[in-house]
PDB file of N, CA and C in Angstrom:
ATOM      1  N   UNK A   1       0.859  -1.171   0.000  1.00  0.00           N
ATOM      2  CA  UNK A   1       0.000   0.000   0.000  1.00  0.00           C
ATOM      3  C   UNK A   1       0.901   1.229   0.000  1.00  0.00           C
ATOM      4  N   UNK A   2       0.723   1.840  -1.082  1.00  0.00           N
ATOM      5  CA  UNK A   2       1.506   3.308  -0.760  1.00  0.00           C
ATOM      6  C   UNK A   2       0.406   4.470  -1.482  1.00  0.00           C
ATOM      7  N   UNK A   3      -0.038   4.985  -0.382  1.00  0.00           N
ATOM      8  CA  UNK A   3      -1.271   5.837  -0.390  1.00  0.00           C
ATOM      9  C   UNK A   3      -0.345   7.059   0.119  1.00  0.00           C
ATOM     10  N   UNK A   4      -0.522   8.324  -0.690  1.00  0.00           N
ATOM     11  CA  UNK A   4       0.033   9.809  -0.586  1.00  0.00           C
ATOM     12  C   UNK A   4      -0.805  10.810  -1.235  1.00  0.00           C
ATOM     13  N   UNK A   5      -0.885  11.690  -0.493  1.00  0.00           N
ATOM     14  CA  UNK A   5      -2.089  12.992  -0.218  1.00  0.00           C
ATOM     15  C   UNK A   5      -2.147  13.094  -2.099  1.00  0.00           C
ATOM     16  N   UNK A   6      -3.302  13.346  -2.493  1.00  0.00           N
ATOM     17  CA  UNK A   6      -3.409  14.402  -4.182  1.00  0.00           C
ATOM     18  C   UNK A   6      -3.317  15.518  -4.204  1.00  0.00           C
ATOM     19  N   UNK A   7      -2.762  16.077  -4.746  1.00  0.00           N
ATOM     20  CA  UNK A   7      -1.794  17.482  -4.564  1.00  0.00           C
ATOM     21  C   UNK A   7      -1.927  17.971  -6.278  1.00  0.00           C
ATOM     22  N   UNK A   8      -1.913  17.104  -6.899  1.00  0.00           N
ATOM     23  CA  UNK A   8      -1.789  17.079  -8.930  1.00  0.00           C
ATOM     24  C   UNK A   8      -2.699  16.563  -9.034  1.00  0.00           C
ATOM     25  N   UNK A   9      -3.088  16.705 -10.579  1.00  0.00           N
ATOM     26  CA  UNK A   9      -4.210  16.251 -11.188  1.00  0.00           C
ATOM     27  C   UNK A   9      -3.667  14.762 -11.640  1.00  0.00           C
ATOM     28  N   UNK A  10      -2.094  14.451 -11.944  1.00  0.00           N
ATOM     29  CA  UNK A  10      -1.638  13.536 -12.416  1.00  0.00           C
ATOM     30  C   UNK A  10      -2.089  12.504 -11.181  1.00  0.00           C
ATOM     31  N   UNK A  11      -1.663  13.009  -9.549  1.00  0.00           N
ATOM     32  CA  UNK A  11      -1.833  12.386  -8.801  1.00  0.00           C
ATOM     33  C   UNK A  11      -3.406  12.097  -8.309  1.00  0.00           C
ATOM     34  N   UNK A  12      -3.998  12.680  -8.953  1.00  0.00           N
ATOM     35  CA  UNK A  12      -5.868  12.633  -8.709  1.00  0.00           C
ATOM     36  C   UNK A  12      -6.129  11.490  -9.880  1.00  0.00           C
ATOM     37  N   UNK A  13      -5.592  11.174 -10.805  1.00  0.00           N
ATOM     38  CA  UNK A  13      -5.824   9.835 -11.986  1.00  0.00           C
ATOM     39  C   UNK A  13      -5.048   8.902 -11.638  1.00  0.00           C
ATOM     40  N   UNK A  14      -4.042   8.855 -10.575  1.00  0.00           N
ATOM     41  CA  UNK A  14      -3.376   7.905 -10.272  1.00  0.00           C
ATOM     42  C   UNK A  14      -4.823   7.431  -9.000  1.00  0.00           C
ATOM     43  N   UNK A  15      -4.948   7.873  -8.236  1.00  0.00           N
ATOM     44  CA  UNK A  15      -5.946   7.717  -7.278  1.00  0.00           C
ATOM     45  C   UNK A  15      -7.077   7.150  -7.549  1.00  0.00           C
ATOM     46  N   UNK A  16      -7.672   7.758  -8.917  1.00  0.00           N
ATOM     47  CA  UNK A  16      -8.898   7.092  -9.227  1.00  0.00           C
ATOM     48  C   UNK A  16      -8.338   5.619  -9.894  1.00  0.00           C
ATOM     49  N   UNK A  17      -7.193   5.606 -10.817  1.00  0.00           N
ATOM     50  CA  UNK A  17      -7.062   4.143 -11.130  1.00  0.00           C
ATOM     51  C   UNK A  17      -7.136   2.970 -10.279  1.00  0.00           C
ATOM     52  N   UNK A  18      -6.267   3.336  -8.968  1.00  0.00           N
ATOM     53  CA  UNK A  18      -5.506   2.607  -8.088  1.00  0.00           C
ATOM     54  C   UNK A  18      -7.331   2.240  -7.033  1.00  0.00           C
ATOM     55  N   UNK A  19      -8.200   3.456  -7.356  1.00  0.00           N
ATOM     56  CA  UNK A  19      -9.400   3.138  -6.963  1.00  0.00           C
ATOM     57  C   UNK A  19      -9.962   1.949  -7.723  1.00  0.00           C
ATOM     58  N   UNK A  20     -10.459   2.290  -9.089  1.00  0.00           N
ATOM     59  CA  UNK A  20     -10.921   1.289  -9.648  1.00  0.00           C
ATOM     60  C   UNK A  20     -10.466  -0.377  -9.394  1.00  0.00           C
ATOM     61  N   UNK A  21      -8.880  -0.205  -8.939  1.00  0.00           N
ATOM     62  CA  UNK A  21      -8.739  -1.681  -9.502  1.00  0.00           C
ATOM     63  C   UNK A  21      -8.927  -2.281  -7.843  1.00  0.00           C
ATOM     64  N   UNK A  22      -8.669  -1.612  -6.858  1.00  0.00           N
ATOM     65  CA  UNK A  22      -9.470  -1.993  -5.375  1.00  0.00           C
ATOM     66  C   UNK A  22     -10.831  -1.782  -5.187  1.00  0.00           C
ATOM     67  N   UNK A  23     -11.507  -1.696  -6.144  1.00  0.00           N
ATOM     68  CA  UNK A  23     -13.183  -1.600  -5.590  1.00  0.00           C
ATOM     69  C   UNK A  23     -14.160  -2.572  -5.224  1.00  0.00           C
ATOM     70  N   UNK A  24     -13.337  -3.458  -5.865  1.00  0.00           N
ATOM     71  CA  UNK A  24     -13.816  -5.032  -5.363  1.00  0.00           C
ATOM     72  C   UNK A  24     -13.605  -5.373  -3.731  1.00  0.00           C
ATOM     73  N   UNK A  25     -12.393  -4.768  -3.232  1.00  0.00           N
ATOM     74  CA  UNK A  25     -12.098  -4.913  -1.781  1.00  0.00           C
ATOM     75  C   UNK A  25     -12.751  -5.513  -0.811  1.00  0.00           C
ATOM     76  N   UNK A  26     -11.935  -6.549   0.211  1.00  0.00           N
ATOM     77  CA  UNK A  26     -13.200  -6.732   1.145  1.00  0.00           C
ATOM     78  C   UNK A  26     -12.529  -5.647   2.338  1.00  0.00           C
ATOM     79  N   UNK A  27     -13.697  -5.195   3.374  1.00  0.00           N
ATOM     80  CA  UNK A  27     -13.326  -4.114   4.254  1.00  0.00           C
ATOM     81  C   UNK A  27     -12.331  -5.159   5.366  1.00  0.00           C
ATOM     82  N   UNK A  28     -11.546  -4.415   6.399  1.00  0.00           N
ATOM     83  CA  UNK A  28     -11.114  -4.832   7.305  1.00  0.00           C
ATOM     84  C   UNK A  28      -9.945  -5.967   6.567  1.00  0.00           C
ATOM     85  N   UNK A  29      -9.215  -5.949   5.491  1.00  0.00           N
ATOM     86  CA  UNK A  29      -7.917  -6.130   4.288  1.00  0.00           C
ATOM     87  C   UNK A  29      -7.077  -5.120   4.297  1.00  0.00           C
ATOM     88  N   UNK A  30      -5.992  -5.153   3.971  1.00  0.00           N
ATOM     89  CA  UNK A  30      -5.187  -4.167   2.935  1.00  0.00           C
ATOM     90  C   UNK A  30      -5.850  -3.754   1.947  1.00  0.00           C
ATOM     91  N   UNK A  31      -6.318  -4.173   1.039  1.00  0.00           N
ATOM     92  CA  UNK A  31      -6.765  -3.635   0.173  1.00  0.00           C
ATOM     93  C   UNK A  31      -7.980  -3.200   0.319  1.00  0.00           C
ATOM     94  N   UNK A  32      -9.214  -3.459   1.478  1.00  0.00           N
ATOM     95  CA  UNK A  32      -9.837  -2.783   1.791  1.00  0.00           C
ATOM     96  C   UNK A  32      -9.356  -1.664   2.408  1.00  0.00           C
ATOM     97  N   UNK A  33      -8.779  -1.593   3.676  1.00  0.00           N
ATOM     98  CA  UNK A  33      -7.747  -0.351   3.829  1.00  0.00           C
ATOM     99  C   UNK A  33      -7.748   1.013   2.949  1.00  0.00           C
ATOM    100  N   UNK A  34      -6.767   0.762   2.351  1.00  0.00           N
ATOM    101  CA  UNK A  34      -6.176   1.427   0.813  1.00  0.00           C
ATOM    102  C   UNK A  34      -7.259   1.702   0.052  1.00  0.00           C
ATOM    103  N   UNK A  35      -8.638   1.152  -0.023  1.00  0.00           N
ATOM    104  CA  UNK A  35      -9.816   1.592  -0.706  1.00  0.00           C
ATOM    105  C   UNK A  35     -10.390   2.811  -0.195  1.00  0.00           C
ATOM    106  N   UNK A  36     -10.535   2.482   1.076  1.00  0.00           N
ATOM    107  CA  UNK A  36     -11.576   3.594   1.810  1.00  0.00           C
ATOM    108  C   UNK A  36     -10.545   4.789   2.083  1.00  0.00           C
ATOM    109  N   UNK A  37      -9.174   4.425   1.890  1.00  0.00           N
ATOM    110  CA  UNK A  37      -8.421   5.811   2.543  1.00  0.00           C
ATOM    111  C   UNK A  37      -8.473   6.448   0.888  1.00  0.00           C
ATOM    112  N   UNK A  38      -8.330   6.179  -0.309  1.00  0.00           N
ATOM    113  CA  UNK A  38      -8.188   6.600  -1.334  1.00  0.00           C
ATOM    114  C   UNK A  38      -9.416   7.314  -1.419  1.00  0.00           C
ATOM    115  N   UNK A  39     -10.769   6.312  -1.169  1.00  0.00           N
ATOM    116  CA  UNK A  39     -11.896   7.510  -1.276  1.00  0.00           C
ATOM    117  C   UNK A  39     -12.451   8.648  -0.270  1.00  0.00           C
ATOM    118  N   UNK A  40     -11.799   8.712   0.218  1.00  0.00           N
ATOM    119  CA  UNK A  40     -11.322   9.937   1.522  1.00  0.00           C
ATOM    120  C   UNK A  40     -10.373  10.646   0.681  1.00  0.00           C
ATOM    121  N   UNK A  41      -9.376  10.456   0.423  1.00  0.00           N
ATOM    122  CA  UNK A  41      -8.363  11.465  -0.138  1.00  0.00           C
ATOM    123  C   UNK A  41      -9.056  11.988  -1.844  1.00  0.00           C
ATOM    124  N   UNK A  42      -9.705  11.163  -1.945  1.00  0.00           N
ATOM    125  CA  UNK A  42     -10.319  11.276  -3.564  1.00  0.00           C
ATOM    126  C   UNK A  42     -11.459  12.848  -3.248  1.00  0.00           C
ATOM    127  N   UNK A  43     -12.504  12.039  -2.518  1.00  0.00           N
ATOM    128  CA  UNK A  43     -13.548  13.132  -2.308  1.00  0.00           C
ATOM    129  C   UNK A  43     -13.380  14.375  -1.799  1.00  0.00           C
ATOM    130  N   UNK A  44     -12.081  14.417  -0.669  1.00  0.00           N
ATOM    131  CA  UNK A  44     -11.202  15.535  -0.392  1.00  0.00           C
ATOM    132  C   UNK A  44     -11.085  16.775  -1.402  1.00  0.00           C
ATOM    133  N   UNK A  45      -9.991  15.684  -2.578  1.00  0.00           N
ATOM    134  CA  UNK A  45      -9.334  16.670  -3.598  1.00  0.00           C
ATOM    135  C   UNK A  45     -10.547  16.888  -4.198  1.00  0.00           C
ATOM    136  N   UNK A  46     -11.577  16.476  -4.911  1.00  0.00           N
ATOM    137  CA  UNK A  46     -12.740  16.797  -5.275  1.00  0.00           C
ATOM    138  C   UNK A  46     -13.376  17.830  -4.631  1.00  0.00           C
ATOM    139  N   UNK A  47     -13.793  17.798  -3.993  1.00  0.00           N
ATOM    140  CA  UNK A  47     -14.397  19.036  -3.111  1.00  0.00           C
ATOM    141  C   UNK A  47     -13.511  20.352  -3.486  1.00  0.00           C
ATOM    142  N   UNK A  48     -12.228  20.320  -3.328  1.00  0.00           N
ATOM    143  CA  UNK A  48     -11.094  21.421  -3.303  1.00  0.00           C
ATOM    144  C   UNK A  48     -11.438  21.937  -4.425  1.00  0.00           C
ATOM    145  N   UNK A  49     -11.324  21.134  -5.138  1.00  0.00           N
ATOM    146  CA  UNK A  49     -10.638  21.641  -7.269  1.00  0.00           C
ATOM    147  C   UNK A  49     -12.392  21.041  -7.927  1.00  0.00           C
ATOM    148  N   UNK A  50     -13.369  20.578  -7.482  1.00  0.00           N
ATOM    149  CA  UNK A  50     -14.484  20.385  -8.194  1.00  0.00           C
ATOM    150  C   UNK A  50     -15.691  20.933  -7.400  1.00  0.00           C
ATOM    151  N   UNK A  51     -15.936  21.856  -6.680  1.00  0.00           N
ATOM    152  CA  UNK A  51     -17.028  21.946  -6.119  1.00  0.00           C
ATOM    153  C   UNK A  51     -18.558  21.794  -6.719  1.00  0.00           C
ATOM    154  N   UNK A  52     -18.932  21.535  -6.356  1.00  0.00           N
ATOM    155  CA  UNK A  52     -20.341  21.912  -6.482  1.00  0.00           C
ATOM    156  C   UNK A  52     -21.058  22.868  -5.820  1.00  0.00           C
ATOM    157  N   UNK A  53     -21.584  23.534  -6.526  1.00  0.00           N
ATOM    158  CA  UNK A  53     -22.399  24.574  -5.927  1.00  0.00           C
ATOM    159  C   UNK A  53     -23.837  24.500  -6.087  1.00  0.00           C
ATOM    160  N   UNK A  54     -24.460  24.520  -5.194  1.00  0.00           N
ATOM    161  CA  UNK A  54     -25.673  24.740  -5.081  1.00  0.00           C
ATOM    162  C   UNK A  54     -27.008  25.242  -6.214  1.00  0.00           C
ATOM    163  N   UNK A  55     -27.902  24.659  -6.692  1.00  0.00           N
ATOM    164  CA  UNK A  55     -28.414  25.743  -7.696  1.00  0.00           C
ATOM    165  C   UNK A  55     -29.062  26.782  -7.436  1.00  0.00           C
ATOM    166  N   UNK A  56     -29.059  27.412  -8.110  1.00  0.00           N
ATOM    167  CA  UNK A  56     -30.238  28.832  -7.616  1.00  0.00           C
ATOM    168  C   UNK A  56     -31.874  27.723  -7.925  1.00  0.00           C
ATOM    169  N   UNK A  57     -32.362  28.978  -6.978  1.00  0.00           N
ATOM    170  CA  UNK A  57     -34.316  28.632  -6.720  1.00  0.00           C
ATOM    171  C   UNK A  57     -35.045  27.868  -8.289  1.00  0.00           C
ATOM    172  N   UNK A  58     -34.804  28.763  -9.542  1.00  0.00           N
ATOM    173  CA  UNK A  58     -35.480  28.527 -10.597  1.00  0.00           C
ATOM    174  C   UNK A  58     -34.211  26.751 -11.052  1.00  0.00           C
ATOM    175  N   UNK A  59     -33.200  26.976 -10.889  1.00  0.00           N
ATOM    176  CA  UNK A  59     -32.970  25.801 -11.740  1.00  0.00           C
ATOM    177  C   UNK A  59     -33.182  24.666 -10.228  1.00  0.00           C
ATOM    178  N   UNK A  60     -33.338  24.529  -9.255  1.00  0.00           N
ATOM    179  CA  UNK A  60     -33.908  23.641  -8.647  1.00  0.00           C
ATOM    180  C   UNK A  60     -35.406  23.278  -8.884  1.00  0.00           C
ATOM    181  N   UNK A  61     -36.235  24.540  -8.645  1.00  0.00           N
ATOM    182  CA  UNK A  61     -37.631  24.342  -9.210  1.00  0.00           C
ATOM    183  C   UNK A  61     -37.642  23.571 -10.744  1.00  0.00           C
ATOM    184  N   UNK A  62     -36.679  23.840 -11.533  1.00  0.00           N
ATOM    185  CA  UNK A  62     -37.018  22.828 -13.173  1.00  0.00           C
ATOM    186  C   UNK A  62     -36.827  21.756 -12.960  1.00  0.00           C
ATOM    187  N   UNK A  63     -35.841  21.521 -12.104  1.00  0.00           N
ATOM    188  CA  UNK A  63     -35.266  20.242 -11.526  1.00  0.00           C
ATOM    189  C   UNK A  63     -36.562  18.988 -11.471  1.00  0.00           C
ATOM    190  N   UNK A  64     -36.568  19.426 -10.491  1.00  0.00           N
ATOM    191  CA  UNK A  64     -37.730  19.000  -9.090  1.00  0.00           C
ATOM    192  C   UNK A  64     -38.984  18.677 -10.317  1.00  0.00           C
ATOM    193  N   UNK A  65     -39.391  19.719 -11.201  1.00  0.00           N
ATOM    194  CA  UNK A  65     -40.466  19.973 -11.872  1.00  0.00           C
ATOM    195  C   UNK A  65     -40.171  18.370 -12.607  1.00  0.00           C
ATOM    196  N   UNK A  66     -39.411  18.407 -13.265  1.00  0.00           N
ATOM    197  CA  UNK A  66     -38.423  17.475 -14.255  1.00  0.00           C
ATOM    198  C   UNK A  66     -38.631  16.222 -13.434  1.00  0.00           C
ATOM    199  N   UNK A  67     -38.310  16.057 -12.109  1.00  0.00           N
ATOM    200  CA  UNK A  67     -38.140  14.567 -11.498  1.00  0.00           C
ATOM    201  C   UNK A  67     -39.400  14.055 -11.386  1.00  0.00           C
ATOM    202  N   UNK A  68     -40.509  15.082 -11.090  1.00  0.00           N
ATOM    203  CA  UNK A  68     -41.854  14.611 -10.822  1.00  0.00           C
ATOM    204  C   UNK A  68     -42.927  15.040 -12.342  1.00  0.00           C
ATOM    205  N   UNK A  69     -42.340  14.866 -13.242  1.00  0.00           N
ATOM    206  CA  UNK A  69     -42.988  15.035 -14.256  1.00  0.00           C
ATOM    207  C   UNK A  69     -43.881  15.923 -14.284  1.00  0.00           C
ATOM    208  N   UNK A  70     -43.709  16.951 -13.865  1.00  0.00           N
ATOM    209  CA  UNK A  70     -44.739  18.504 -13.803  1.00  0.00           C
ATOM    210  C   UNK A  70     -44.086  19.122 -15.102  1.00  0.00           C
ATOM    211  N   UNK A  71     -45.397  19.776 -15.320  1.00  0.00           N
ATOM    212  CA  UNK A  71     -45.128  20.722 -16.543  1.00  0.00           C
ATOM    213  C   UNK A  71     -45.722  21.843 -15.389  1.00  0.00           C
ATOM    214  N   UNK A  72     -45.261  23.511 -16.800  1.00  0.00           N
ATOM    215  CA  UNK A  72     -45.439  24.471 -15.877  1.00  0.00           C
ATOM    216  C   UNK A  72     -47.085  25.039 -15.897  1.00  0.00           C
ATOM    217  N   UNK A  73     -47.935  24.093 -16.131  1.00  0.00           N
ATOM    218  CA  UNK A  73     -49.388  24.218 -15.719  1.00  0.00           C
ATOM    219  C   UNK A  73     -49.538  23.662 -14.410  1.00  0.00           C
ATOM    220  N   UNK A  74     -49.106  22.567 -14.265  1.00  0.00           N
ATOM    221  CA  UNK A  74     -48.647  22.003 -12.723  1.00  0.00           C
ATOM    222  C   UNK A  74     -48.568  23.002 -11.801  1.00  0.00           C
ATOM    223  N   UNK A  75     -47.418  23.431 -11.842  1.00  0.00           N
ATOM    224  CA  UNK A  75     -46.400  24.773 -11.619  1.00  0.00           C
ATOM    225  C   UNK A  75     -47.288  25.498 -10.609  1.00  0.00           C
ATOM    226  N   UNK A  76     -48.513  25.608 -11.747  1.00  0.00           N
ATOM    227  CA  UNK A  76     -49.151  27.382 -12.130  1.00  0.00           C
ATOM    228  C   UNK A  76     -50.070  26.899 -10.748  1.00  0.00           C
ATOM    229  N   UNK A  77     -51.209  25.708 -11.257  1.00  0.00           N
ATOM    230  CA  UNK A  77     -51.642  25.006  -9.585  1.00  0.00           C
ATOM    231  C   UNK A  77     -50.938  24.739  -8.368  1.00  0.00           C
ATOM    232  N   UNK A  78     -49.802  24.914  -8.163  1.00  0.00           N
ATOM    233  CA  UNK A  78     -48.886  24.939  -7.009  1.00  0.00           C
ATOM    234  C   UNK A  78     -48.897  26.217  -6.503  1.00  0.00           C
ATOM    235  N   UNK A  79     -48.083  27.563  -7.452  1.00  0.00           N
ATOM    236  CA  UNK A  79     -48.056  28.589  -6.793  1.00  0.00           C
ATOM    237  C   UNK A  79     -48.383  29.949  -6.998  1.00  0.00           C
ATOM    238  N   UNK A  80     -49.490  29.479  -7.983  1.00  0.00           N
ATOM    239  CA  UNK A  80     -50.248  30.924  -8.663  1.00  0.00           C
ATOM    240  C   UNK A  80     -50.399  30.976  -9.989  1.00  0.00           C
ATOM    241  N   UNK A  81     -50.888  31.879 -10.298  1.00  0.00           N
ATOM    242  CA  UNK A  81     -51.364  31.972 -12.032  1.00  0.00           C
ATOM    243  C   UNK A  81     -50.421  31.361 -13.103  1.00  0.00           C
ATOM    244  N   UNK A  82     -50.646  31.252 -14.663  1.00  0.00           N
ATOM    245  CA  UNK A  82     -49.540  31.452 -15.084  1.00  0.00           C
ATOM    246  C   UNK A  82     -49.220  32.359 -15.607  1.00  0.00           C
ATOM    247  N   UNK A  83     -49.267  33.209 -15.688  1.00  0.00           N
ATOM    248  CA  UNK A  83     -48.450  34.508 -16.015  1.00  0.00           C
ATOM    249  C   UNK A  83     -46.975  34.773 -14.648  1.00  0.00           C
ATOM    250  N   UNK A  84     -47.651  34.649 -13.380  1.00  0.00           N
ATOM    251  CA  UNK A  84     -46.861  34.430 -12.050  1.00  0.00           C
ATOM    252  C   UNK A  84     -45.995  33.502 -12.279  1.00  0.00           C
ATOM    253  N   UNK A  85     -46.066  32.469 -12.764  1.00  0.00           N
ATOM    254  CA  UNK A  85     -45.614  31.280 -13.094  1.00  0.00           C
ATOM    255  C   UNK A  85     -44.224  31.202 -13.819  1.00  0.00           C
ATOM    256  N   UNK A  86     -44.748  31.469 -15.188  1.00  0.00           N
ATOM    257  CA  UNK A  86     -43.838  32.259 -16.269  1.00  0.00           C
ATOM    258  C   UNK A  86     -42.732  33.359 -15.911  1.00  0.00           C
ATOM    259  N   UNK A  87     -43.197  34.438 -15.278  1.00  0.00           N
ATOM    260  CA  UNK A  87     -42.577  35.375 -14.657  1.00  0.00           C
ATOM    261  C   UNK A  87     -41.183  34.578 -13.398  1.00  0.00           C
ATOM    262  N   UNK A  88     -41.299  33.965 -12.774  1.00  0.00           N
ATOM    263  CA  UNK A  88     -40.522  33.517 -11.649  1.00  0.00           C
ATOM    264  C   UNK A  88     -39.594  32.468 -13.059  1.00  0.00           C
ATOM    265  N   UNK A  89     -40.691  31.655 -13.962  1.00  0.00           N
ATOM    266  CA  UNK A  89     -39.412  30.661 -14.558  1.00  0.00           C
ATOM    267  C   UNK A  89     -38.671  31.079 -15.381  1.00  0.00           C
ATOM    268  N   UNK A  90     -39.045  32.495 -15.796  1.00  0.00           N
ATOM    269  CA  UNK A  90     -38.666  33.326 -16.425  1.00  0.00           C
ATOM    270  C   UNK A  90     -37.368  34.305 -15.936  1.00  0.00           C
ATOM    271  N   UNK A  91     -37.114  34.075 -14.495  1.00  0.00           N
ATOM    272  CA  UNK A  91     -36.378  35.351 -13.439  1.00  0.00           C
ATOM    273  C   UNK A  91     -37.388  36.658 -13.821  1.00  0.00           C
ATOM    274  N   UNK A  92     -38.313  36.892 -13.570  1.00  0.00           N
ATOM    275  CA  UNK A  92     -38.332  38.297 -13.930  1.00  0.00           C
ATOM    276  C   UNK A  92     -39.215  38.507 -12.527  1.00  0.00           C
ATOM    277  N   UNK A  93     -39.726  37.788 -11.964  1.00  0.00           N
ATOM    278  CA  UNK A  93     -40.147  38.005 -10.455  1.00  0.00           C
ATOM    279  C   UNK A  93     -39.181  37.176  -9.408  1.00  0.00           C
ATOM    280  N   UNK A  94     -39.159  37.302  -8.155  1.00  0.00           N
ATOM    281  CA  UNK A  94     -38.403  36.643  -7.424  1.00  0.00           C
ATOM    282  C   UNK A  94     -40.002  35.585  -6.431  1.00  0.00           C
ATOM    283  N   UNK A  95     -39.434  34.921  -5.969  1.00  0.00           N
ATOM    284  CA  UNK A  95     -40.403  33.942  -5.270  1.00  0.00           C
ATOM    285  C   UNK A  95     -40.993  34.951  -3.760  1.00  0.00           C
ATOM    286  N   UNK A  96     -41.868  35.085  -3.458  1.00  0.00           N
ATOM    287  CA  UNK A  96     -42.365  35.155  -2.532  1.00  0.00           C
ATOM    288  C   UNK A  96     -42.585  34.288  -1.563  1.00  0.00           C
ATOM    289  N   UNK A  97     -42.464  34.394  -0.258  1.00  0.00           N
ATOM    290  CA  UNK A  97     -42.445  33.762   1.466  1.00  0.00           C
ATOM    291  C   UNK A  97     -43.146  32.902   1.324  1.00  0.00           C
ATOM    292  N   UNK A  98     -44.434  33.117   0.687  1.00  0.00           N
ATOM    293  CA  UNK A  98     -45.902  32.112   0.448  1.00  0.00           C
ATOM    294  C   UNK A  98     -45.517  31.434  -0.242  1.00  0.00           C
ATOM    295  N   UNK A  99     -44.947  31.626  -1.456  1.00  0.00           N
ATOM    296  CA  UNK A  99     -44.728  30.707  -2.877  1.00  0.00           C
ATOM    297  C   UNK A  99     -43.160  29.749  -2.100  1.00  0.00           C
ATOM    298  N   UNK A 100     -42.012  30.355  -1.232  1.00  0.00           N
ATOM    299  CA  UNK A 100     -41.173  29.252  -0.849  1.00  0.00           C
ATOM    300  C   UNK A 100     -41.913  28.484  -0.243  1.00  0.00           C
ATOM    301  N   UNK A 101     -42.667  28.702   0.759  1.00  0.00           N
ATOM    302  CA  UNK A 101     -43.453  27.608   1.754  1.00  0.00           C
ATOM    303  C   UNK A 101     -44.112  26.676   0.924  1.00  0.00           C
ATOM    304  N   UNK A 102     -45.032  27.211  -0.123  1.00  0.00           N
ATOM    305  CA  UNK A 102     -45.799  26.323  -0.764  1.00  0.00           C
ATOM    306  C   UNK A 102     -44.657  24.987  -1.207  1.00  0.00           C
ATOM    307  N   UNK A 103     -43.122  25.617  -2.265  1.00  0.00           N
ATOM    308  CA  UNK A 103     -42.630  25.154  -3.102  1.00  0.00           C
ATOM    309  C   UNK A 103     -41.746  23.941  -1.980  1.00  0.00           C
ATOM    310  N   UNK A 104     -41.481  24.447  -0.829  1.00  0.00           N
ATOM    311  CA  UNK A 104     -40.474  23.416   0.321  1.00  0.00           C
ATOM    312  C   UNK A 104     -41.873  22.611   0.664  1.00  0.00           C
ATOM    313  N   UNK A 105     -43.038  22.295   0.695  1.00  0.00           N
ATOM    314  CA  UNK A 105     -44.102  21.690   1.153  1.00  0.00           C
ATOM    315  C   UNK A 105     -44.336  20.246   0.066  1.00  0.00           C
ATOM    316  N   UNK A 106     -44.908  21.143  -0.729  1.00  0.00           N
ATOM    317  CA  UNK A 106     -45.003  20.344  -2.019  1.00  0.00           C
ATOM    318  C   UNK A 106     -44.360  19.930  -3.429  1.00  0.00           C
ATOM    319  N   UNK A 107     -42.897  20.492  -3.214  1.00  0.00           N
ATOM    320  CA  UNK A 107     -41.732  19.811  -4.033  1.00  0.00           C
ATOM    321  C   UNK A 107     -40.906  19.873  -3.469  1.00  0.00           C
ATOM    322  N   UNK A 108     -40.826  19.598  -2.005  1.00  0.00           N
ATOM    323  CA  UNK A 108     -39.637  18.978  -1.409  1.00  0.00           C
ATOM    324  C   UNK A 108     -38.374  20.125  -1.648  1.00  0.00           C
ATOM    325  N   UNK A 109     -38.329  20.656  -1.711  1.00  0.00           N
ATOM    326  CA  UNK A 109     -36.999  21.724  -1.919  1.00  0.00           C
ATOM    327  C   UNK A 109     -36.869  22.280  -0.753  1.00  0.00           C
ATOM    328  N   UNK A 110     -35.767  22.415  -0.559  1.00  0.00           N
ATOM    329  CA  UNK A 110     -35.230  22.988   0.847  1.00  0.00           C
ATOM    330  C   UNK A 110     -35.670  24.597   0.895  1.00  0.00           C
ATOM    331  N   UNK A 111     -35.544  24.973   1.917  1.00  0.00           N
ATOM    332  CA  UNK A 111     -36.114  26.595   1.897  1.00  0.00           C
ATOM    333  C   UNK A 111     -34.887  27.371   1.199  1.00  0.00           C
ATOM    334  N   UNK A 112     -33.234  26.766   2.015  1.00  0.00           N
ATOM    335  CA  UNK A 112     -32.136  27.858   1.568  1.00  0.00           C
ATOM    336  C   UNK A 112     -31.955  27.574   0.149  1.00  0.00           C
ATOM    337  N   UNK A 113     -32.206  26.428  -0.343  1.00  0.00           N
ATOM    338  CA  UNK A 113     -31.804  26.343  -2.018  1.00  0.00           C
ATOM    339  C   UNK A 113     -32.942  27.661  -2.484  1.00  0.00           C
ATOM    340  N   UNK A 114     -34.311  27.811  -2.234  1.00  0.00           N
ATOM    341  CA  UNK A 114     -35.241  28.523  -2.650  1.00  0.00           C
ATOM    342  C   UNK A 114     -34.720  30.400  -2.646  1.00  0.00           C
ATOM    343  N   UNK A 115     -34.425  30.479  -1.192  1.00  0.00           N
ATOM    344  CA  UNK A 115     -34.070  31.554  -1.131  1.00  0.00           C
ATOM    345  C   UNK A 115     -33.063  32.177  -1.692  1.00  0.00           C
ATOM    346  N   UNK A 116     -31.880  31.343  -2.192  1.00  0.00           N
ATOM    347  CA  UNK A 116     -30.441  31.471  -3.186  1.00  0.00           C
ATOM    348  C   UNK A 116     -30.596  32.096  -3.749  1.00  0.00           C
ATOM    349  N   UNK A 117     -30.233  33.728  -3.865  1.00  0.00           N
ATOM    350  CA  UNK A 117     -30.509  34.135  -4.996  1.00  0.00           C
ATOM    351  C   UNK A 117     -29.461  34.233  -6.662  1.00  0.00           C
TER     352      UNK A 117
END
């Protein structure tokens, strides 16, 4: 086992290889070992050099819309007209207190993703 911090990108493809070919691992092995410390040091450097960021309110709402097969007539019965509707999927209004509550109630979206501006 010779496991050393990712620091390079060369050393971030050495990591994921050396991942792949231990993924079979059984835990409580060497090579289980060396698995779980690689995906610790993996998700590490990831986080550093790949973040993810959060989406704003409207591309979570398409999201969400998207997972539960809503169209934006759906939408419009959730949190107001459609013109209101249009307008927010549009950015040209921002969500209102009523319309987050409704949208964290009945599509599951967190309040701070909603409020993101």
């Amino acid at each position: 086992m010779n496991i050393k911090p990712i620091k390079t990108e060369a050393d971030y493809q050495q990591a994921l290889q050396r991942l792949e070919e231990t993924r079979e691992a059984k835990p409580n092995t060497v090579e289980g070992d060396e698995l779980e410390i690689l995906g610790i040091l993996i998700e590490h450097y990831e986080e550093e050099y790949f973040p993810i960021e959060m989406p704003d309110a409207v591309e979570a709402i398409k999201f969400r819309m998207d997972q539960m097969g809503l169209d934006q007539q759906d939408l419009s019965g959730i949190i107001g007209s459609k013109s209101r509707t249009s307008e927010i999927l549009n950015r040209n209004r921002p969500l209102s207190i009523r319309q987050i509550r409704v949208l964290q109630k009945e599509l599951n979206i967190p309040a701070h993703v909603l409020l993101k501006e």
